[in-house]
PDB file of N, CA and C in Angstrom:
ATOM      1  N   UNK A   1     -28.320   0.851 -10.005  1.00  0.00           N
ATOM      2  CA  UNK A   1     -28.602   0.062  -8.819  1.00  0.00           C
ATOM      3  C   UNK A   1     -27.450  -0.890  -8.509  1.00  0.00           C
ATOM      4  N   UNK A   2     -26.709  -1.542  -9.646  1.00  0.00           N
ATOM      5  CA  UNK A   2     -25.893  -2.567  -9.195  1.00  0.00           C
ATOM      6  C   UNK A   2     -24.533  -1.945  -8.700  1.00  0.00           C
ATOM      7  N   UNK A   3     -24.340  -0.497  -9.203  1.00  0.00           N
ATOM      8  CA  UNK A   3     -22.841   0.454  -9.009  1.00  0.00           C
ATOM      9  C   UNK A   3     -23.168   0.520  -7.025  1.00  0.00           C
ATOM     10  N   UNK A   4     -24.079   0.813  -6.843  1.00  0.00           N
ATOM     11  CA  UNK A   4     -24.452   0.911  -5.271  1.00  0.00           C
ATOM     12  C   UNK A   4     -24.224  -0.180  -4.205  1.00  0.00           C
ATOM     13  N   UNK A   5     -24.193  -1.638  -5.394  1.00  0.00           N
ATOM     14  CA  UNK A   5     -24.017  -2.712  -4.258  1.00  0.00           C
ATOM     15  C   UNK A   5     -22.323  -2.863  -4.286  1.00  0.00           C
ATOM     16  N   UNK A   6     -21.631  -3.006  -5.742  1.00  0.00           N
ATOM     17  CA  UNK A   6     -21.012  -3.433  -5.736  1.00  0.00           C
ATOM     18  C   UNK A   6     -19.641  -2.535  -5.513  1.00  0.00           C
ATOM     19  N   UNK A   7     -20.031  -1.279  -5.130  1.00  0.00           N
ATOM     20  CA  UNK A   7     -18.701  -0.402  -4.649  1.00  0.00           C
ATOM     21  C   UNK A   7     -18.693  -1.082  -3.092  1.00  0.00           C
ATOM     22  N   UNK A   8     -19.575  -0.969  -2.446  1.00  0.00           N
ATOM     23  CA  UNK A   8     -18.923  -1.492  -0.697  1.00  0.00           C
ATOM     24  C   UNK A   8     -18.638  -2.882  -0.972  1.00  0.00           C
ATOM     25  N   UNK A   9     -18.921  -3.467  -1.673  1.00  0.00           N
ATOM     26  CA  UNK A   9     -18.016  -5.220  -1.885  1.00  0.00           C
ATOM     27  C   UNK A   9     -16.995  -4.798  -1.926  1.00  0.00           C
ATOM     28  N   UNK A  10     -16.875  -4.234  -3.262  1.00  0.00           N
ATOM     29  CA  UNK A  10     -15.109  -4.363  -3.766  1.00  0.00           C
ATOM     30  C   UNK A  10     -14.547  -3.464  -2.870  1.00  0.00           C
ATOM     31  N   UNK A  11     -14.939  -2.668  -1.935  1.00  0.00           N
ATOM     32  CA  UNK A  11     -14.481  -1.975  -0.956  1.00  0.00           C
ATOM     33  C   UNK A  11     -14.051  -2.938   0.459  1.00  0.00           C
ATOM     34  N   UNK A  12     -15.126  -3.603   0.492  1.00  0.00           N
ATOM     35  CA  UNK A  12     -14.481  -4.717   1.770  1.00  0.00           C
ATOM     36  C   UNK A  12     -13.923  -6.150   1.504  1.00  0.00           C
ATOM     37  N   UNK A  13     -14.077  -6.436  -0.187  1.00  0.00           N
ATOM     38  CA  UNK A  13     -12.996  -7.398  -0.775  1.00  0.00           C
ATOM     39  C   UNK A  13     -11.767  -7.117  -0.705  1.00  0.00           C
ATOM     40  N   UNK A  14     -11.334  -5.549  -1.144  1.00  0.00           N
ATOM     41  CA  UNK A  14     -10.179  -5.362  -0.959  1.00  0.00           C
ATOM     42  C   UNK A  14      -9.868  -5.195   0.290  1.00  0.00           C
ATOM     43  N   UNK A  15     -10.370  -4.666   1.615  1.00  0.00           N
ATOM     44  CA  UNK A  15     -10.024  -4.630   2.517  1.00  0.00           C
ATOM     45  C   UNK A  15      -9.815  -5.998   3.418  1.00  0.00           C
ATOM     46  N   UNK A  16     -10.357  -6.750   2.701  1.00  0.00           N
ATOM     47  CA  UNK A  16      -9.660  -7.994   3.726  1.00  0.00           C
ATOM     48  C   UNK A  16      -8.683  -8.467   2.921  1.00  0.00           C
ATOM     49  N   UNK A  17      -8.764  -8.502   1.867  1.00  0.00           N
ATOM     50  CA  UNK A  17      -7.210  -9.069   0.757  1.00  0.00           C
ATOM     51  C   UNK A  17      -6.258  -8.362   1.270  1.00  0.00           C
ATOM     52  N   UNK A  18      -6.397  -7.065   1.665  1.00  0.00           N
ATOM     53  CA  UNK A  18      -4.488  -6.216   2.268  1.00  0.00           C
ATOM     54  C   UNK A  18      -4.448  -6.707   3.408  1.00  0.00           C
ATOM     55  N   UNK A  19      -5.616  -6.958   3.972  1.00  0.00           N
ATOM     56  CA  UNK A  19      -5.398  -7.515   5.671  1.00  0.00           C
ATOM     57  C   UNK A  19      -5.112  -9.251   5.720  1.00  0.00           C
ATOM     58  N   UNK A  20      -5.197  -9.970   4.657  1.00  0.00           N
ATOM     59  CA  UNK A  20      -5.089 -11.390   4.552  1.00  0.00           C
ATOM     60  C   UNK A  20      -3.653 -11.487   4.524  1.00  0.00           C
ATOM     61  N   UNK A  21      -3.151 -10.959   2.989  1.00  0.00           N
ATOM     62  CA  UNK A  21      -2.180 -10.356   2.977  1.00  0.00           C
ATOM     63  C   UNK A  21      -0.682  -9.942   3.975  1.00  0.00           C
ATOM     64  N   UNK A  22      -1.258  -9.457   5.013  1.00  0.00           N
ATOM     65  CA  UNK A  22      -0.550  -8.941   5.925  1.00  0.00           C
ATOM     66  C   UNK A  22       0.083  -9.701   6.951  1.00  0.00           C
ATOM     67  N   UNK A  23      -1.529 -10.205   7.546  1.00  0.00           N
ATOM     68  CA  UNK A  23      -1.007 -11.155   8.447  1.00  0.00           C
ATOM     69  C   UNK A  23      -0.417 -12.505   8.093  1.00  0.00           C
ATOM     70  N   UNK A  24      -0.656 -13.131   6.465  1.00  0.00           N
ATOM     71  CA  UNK A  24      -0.462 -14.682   6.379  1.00  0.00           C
ATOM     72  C   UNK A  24       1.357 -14.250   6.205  1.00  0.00           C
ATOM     73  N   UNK A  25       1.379 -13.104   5.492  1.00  0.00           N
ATOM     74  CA  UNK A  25       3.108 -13.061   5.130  1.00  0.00           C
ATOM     75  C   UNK A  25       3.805 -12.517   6.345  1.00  0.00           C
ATOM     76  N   UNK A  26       3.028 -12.146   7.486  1.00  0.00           N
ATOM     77  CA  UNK A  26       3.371 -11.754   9.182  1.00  0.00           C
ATOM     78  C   UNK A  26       4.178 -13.216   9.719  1.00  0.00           C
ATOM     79  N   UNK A  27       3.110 -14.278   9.312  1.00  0.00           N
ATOM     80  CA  UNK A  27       2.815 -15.214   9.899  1.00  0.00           C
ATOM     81  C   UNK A  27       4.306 -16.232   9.328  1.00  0.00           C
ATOM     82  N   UNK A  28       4.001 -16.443   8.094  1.00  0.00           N
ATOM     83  CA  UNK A  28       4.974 -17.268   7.179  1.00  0.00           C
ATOM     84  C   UNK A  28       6.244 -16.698   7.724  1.00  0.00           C
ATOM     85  N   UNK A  29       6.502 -15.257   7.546  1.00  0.00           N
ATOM     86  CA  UNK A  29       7.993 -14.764   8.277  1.00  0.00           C
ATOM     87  C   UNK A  29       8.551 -15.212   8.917  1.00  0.00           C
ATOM     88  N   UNK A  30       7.647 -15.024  10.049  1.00  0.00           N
ATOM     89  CA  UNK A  30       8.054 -15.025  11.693  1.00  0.00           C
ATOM     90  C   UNK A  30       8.131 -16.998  11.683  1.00  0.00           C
ATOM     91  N   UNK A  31       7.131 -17.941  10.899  1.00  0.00           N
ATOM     92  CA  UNK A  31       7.436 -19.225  11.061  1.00  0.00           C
ATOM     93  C   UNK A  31       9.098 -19.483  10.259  1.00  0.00           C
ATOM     94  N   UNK A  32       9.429 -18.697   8.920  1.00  0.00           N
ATOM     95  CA  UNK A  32      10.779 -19.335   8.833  1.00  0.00           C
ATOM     96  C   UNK A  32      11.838 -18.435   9.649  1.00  0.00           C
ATOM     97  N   UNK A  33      11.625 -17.379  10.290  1.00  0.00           N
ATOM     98  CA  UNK A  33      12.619 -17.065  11.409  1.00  0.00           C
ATOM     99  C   UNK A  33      12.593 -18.259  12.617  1.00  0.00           C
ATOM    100  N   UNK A  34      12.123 -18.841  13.319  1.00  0.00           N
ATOM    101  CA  UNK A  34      11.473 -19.808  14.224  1.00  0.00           C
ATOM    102  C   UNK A  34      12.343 -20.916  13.919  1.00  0.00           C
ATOM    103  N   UNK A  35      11.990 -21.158  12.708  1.00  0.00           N
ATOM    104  CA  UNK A  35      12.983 -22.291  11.998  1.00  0.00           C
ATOM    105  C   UNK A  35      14.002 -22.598  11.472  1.00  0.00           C
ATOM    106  N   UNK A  36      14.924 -21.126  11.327  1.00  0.00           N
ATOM    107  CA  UNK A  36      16.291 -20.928  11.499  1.00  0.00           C
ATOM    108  C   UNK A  36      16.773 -20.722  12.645  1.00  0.00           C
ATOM    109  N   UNK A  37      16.305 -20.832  13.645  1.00  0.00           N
ATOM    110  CA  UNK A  37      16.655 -20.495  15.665  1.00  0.00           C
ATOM    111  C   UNK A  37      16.585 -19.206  15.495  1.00  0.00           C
ATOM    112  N   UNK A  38      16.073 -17.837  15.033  1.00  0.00           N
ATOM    113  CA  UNK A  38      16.139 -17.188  15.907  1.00  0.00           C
ATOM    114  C   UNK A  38      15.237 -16.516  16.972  1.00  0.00           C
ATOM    115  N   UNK A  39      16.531 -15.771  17.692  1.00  0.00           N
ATOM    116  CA  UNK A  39      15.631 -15.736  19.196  1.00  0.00           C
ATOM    117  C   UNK A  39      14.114 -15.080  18.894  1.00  0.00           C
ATOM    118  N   UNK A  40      13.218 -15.910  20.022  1.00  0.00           N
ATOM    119  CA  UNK A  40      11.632 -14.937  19.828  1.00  0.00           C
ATOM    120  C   UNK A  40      11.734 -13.395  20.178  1.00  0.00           C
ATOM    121  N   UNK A  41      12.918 -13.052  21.063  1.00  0.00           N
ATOM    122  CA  UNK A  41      12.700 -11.428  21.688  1.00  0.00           C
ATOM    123  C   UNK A  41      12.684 -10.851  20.148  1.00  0.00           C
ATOM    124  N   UNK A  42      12.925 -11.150  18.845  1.00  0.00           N
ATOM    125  CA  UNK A  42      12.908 -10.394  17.909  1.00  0.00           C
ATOM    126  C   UNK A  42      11.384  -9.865  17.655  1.00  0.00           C
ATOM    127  N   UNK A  43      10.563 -10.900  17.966  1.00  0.00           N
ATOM    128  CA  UNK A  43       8.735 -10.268  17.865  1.00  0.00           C
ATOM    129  C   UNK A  43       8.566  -9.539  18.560  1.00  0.00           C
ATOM    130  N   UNK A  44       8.930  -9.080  19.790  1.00  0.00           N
ATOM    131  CA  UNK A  44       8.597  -8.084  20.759  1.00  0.00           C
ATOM    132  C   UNK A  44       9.360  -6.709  20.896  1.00  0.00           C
ATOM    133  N   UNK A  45       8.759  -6.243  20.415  1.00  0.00           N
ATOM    134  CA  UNK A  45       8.943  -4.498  20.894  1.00  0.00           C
ATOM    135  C   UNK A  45       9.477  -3.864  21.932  1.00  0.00           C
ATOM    136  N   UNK A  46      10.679  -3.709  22.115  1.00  0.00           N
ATOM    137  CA  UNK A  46      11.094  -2.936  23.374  1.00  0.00           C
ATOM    138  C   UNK A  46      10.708  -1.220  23.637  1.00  0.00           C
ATOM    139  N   UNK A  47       9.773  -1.351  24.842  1.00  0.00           N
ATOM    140  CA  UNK A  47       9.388   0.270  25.120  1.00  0.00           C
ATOM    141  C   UNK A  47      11.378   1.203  25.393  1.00  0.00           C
ATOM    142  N   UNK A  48      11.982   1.862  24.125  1.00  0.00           N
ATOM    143  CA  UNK A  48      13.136   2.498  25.031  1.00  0.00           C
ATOM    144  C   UNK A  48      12.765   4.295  25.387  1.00  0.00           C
ATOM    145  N   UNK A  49      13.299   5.036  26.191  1.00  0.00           N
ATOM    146  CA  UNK A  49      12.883   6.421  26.653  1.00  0.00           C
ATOM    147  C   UNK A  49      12.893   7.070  25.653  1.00  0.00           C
ATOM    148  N   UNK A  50      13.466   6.768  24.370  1.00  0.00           N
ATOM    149  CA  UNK A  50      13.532   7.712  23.185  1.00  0.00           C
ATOM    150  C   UNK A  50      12.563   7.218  22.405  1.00  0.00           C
ATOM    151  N   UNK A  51      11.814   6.331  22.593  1.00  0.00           N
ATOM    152  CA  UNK A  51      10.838   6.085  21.457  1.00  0.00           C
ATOM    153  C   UNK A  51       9.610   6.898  21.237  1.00  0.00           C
ATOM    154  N   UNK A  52       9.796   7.322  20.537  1.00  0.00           N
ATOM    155  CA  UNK A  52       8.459   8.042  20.093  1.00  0.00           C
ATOM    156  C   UNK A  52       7.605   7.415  19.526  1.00  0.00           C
ATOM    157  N   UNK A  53       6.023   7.498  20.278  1.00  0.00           N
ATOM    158  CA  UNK A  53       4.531   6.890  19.828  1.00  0.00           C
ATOM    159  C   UNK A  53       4.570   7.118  18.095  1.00  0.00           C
ATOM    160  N   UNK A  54       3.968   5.818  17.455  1.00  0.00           N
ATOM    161  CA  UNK A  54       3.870   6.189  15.980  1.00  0.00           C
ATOM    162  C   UNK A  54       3.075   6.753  15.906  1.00  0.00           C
ATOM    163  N   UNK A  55       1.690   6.648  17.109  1.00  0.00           N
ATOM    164  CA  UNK A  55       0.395   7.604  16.610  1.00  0.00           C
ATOM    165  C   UNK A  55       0.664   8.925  16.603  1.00  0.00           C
ATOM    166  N   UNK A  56       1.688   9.410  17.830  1.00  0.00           N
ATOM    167  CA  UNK A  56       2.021  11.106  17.916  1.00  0.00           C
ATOM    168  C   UNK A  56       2.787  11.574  16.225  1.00  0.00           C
ATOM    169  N   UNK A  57       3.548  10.711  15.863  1.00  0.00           N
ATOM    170  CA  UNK A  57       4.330  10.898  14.441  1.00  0.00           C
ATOM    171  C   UNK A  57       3.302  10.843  13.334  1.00  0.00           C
ATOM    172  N   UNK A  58       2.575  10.310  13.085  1.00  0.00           N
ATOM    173  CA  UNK A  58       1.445  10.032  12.450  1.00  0.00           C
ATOM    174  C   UNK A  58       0.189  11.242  12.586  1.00  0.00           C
ATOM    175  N   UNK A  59      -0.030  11.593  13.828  1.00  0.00           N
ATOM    176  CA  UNK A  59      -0.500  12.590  14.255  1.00  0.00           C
ATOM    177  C   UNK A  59      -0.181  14.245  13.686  1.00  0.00           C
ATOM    178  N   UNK A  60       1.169  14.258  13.895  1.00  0.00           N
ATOM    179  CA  UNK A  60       2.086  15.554  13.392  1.00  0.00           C
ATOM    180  C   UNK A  60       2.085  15.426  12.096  1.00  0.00           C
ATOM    181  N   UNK A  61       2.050  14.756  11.017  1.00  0.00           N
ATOM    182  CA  UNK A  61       2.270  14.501  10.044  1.00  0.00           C
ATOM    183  C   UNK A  61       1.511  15.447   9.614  1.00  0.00           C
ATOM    184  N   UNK A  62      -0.084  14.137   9.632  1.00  0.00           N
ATOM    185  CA  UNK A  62      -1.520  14.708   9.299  1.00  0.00           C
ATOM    186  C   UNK A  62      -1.221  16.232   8.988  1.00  0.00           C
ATOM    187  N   UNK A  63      -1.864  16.296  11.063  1.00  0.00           N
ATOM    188  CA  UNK A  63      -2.092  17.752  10.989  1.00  0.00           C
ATOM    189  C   UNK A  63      -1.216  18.741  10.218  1.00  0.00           C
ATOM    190  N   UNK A  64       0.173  18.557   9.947  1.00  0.00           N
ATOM    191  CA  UNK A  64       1.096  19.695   8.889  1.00  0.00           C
ATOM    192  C   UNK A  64       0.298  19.253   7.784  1.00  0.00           C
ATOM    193  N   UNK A  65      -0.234  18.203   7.291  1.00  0.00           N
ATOM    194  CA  UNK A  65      -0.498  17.985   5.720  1.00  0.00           C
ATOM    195  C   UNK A  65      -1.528  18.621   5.830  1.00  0.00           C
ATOM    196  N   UNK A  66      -2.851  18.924   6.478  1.00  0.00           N
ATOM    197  CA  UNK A  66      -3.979  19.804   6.994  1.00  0.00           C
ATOM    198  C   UNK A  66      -4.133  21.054   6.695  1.00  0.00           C
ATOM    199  N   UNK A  67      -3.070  21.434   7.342  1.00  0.00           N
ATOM    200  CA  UNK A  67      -2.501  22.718   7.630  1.00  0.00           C
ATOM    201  C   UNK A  67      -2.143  23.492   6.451  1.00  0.00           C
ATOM    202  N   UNK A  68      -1.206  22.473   5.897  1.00  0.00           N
ATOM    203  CA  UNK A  68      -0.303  22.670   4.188  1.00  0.00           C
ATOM    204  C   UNK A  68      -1.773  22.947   3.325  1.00  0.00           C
ATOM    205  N   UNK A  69      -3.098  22.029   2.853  1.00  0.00           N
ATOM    206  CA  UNK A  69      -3.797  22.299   2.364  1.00  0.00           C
ATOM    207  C   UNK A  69      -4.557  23.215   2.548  1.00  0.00           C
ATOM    208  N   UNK A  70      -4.771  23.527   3.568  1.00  0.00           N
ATOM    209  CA  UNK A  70      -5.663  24.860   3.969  1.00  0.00           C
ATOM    210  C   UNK A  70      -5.126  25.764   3.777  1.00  0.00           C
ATOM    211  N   UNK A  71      -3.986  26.311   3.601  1.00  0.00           N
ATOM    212  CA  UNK A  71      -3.393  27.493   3.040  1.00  0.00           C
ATOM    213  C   UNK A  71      -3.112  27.141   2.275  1.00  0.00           C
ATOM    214  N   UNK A  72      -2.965  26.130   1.403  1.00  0.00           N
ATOM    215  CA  UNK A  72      -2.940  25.993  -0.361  1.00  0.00           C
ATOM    216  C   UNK A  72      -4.289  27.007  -0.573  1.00  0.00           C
ATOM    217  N   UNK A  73      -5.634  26.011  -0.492  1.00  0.00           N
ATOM    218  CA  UNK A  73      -6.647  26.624  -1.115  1.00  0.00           C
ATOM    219  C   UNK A  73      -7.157  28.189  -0.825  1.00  0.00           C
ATOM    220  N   UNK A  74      -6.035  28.817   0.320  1.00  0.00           N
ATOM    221  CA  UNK A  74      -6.060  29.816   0.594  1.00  0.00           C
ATOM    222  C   UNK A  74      -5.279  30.784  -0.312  1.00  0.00           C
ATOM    223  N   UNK A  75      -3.964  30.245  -0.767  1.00  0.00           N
ATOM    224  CA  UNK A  75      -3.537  30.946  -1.790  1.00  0.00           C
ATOM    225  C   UNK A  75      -3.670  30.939  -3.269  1.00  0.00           C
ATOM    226  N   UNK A  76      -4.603  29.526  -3.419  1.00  0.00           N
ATOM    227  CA  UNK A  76      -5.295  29.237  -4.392  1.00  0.00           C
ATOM    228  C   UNK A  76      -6.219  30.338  -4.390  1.00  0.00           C
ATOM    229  N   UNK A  77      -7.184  30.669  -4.066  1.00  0.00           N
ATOM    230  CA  UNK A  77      -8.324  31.828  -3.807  1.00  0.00           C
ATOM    231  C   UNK A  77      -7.500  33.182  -4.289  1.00  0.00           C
ATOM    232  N   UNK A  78      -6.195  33.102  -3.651  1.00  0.00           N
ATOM    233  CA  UNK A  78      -5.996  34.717  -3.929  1.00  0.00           C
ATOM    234  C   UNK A  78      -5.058  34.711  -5.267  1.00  0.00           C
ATOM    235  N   UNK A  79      -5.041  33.541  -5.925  1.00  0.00           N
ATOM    236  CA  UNK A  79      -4.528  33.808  -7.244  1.00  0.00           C
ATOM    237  C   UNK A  79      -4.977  33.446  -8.207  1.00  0.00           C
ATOM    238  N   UNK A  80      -6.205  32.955  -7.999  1.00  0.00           N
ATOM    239  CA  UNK A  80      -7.759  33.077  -8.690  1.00  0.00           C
ATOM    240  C   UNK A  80      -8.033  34.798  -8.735  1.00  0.00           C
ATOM    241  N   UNK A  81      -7.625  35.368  -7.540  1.00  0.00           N
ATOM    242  CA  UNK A  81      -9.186  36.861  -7.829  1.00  0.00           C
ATOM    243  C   UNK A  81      -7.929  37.805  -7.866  1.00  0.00           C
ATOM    244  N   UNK A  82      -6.695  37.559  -7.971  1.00  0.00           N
ATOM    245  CA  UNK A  82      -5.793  38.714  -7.674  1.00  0.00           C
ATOM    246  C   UNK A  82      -5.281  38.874  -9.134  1.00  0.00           C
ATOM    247  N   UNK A  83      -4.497  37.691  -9.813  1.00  0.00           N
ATOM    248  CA  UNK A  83      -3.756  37.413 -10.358  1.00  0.00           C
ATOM    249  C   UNK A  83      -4.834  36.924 -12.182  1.00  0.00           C
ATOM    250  N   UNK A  84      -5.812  36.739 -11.457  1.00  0.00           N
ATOM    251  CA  UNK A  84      -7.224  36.696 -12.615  1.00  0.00           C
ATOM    252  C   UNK A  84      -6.682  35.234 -13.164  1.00  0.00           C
ATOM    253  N   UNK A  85      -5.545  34.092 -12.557  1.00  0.00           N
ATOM    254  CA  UNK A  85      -5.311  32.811 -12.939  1.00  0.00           C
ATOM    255  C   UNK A  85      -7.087  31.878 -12.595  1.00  0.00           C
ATOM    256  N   UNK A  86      -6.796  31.148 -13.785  1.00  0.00           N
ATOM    257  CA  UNK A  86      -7.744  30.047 -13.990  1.00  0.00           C
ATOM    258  C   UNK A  86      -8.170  29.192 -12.928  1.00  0.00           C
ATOM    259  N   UNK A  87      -9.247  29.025 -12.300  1.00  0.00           N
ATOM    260  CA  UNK A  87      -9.425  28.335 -11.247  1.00  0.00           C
ATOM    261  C   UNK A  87      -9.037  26.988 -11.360  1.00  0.00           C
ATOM    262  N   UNK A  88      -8.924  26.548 -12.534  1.00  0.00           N
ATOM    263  CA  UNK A  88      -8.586  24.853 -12.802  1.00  0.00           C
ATOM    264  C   UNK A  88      -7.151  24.934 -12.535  1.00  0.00           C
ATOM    265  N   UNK A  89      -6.301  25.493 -12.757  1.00  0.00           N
ATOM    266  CA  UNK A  89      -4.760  25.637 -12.476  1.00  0.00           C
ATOM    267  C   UNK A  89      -4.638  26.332 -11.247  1.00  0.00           C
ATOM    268  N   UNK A  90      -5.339  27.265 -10.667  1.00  0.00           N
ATOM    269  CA  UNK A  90      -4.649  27.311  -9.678  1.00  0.00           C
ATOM    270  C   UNK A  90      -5.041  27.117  -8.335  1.00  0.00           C
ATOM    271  N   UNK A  91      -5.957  26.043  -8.043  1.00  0.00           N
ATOM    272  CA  UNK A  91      -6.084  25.098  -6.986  1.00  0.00           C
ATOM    273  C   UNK A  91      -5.373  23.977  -6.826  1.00  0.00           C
ATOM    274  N   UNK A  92      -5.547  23.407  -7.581  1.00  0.00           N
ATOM    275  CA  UNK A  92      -4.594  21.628  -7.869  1.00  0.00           C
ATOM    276  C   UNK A  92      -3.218  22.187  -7.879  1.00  0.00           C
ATOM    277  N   UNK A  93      -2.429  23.321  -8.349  1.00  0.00           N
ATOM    278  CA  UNK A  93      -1.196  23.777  -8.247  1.00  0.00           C
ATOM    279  C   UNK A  93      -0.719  23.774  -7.271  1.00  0.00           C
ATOM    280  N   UNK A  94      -1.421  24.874  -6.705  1.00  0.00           N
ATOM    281  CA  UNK A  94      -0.916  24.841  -5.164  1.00  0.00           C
ATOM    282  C   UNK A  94      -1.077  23.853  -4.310  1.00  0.00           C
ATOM    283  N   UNK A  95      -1.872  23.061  -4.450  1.00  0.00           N
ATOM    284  CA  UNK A  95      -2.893  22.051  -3.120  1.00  0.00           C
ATOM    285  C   UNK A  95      -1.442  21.367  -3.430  1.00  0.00           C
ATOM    286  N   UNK A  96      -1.167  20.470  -4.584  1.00  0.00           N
ATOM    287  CA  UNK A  96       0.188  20.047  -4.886  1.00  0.00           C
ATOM    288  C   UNK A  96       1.245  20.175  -4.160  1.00  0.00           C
ATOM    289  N   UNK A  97       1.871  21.568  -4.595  1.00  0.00           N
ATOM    290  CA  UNK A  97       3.008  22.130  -4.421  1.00  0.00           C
ATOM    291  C   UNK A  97       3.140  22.215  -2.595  1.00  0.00           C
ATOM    292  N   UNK A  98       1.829  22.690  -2.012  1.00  0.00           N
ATOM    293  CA  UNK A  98       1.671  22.826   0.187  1.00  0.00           C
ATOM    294  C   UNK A  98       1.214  21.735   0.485  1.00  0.00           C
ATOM    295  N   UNK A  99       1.063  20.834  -0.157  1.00  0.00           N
ATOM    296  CA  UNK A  99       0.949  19.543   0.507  1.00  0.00           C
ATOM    297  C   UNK A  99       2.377  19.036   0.311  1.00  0.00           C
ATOM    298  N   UNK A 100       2.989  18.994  -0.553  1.00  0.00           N
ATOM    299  CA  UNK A 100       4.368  18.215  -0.611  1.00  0.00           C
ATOM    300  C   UNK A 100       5.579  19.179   0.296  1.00  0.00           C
ATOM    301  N   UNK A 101       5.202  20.504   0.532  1.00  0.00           N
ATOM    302  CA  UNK A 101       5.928  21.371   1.501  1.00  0.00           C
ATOM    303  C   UNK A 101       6.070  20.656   2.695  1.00  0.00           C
ATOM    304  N   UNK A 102       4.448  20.735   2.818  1.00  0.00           N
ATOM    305  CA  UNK A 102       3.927  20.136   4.431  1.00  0.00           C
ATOM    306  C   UNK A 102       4.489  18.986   4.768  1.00  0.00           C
ATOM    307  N   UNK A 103       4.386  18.393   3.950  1.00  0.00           N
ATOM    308  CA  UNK A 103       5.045  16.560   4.117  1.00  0.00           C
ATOM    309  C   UNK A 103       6.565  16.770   4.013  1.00  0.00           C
ATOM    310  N   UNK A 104       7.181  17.724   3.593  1.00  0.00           N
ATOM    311  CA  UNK A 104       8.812  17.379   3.949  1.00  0.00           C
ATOM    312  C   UNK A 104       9.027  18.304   5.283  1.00  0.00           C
ATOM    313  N   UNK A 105       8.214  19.264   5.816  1.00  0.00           N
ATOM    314  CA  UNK A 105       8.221  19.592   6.875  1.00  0.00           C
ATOM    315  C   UNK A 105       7.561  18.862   8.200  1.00  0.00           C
ATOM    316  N   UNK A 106       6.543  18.179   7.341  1.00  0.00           N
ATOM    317  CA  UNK A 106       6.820  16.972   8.896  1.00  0.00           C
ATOM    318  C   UNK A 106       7.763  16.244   8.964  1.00  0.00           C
ATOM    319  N   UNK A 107       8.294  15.804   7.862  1.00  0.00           N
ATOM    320  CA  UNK A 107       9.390  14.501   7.857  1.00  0.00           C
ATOM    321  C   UNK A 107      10.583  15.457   8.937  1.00  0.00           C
ATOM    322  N   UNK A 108      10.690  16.481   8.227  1.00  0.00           N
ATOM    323  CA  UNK A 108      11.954  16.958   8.980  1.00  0.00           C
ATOM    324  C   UNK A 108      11.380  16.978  10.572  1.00  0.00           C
ATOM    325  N   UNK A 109      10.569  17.466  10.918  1.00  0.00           N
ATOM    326  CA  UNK A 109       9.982  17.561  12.180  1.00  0.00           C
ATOM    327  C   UNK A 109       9.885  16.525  13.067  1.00  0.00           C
ATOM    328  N   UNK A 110       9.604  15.193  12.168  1.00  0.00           N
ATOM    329  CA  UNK A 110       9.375  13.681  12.726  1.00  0.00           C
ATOM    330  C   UNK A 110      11.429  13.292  12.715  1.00  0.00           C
ATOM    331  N   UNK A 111      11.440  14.013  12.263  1.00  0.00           N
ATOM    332  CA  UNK A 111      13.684  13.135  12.550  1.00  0.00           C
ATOM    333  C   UNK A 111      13.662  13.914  13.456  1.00  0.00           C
ATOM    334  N   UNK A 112      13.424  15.567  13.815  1.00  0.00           N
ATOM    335  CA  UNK A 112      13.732  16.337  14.615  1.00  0.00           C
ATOM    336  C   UNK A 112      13.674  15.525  16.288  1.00  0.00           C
ATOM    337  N   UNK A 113      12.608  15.072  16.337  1.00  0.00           N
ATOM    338  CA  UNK A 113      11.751  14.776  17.654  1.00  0.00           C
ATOM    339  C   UNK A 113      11.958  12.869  17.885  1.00  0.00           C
ATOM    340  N   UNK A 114      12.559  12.196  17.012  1.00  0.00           N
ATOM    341  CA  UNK A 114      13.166  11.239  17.110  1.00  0.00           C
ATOM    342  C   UNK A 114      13.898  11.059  17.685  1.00  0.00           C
ATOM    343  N   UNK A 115      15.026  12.545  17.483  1.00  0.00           N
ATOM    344  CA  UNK A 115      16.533  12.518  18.522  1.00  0.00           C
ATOM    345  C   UNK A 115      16.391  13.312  19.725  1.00  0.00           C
TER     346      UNK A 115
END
């Protein structure tokens, strides 16, 4: 009974500690930039024609990492029943190995679409 209360605490303890976190050392920053003169345009974000949305980059990512796992556990399956390998080795192998594919093929994809 008490594992039930106290996972969503420590779930939204920690979630406001990274978010306390965030903004007080946001905050402290930006006050000793302020207090060495420099200019405020440094807080503001310039929209330029080459900028690419972080959500679209973030977006592409995902979905390749998605993508990467779903044909992991796809070739996981066929080297489980083909290859007669151990199901404990050869899921986590692959899921591994096409997820870290996937993720250097978005990265490359996310510099691609940067320039």
């Amino acid at each position: 009974m008490a594992e039930a209360i106290l996972i969503p605490i420590s779930f939204f303890l920690t979630l406001f500690a990274i978010l306390y976190l965030y903004f007080s050392t946001r905050n402290k920053e930006r006050l000793a930039l302020i207090e060495k003169g420099v200019d405020a345009n440094v807080f503001v974000k310039t929209k330029d024609s080459n900028d690419v949305a972080t959500w679209k980059i973030f977006l592409i990512n995902f979905a390749i990492l998605l993508i990467g796992i779903g044909v992991a556990i796809f070739i996981g399956s066929i080297l489980e029943s083909t290859l007669g390998l151990d199901e404990d080795i050869a899921y986590p192998g692959t899921i591994f190995l096409m997820a870290g594919i996937s993720l250097l093929v978005g990265f490359t994809m996310t510099k691609r679409l940067e320039k």
